[in-house]
Protein backbone atom coordinates (compact mmCIF):
# COMPACT_ATOMS: atom_id res chain seq x y z
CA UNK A 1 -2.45 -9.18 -2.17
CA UNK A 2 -6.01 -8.09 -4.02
CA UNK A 3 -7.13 -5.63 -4.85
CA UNK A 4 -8.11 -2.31 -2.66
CA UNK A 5 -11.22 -0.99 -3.02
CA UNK A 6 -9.91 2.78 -2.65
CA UNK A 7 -6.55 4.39 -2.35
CA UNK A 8 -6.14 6.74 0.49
CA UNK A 9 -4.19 5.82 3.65
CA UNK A 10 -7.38 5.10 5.95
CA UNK A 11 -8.42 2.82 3.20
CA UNK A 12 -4.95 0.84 2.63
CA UNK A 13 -4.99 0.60 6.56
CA UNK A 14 -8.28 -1.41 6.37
CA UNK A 15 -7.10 -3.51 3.31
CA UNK A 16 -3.74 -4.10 4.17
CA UNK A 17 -4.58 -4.53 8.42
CA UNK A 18 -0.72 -2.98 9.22
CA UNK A 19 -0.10 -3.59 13.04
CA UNK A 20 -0.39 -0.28 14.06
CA UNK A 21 -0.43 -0.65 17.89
CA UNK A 22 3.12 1.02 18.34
CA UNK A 23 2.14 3.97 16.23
CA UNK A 24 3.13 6.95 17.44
CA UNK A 25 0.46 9.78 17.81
CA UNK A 26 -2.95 9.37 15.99
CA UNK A 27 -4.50 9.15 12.63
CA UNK A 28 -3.81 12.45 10.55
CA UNK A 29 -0.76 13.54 12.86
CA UNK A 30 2.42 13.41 10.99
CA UNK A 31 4.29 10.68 13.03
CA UNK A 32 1.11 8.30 12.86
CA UNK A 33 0.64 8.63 9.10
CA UNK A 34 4.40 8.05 8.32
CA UNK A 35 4.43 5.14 10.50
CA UNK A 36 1.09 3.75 8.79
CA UNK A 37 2.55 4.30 5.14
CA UNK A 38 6.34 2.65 6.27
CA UNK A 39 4.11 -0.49 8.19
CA UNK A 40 2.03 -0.63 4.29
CA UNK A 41 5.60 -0.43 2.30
CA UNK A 42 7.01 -3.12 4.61
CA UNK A 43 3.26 -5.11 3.69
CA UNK A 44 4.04 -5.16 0.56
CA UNK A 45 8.43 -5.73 0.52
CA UNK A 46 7.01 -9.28 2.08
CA UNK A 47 4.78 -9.75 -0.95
CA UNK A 48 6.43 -8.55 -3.51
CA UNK A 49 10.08 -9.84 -4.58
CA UNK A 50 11.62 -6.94 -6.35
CA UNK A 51 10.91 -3.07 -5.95
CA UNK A 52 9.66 -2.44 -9.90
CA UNK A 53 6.90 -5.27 -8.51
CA UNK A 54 5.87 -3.17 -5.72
CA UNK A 55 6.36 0.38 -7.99
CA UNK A 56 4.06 -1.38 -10.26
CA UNK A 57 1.05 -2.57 -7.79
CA UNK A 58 1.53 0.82 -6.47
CA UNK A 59 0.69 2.56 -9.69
CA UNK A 60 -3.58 3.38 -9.67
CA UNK A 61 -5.62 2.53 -12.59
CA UNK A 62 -5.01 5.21 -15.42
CA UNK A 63 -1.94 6.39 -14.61
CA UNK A 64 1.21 5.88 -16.69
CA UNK A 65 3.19 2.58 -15.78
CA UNK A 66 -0.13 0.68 -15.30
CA UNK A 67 0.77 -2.85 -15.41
CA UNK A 68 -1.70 -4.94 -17.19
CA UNK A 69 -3.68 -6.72 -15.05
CA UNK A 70 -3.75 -10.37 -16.49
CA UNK A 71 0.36 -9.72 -16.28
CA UNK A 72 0.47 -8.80 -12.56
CA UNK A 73 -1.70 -8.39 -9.67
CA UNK A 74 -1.68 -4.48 -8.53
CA UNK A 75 -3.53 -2.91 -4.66
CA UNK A 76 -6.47 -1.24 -6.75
């Protein structure tokens, strides 16, 4: 998975490219945005073998729990 450019949800949409088409609701309505962010967790569960792996690609630049990035490939 590389790198996303930014790390809101309208931006991990376009990077990620979640099928979406069974969302309920619409972008910035509860339902839709939960749905989104479960269809991105799911993403990344078929990348990523073990849940530190996907804490860690999770974690954005500068924040404690940065992995390094030689060490391990991260969304940002």
């Amino acid at each position: 998975m590389l790198a996303a450019p930014k790390y809101g949800l309208d931006a991990l949409i376009k990077h990620v490219k979640p099928d979406l088409s069974q969302a309920p609701a619409q972008r910035h309505r509860a339902t839709f945005d939960a749905y989104a962010t479960a269809q991105l967790l799911i993403a990344m569960a078929k990348h990523y073998d073990r849940w530190d792996h996907i804490v860690a690609a999770a974690v954005p630049p500068g924040l404690p729990g940065t992995p390094e990035p030689e060490q391990e490939p991260t969304l940002w």
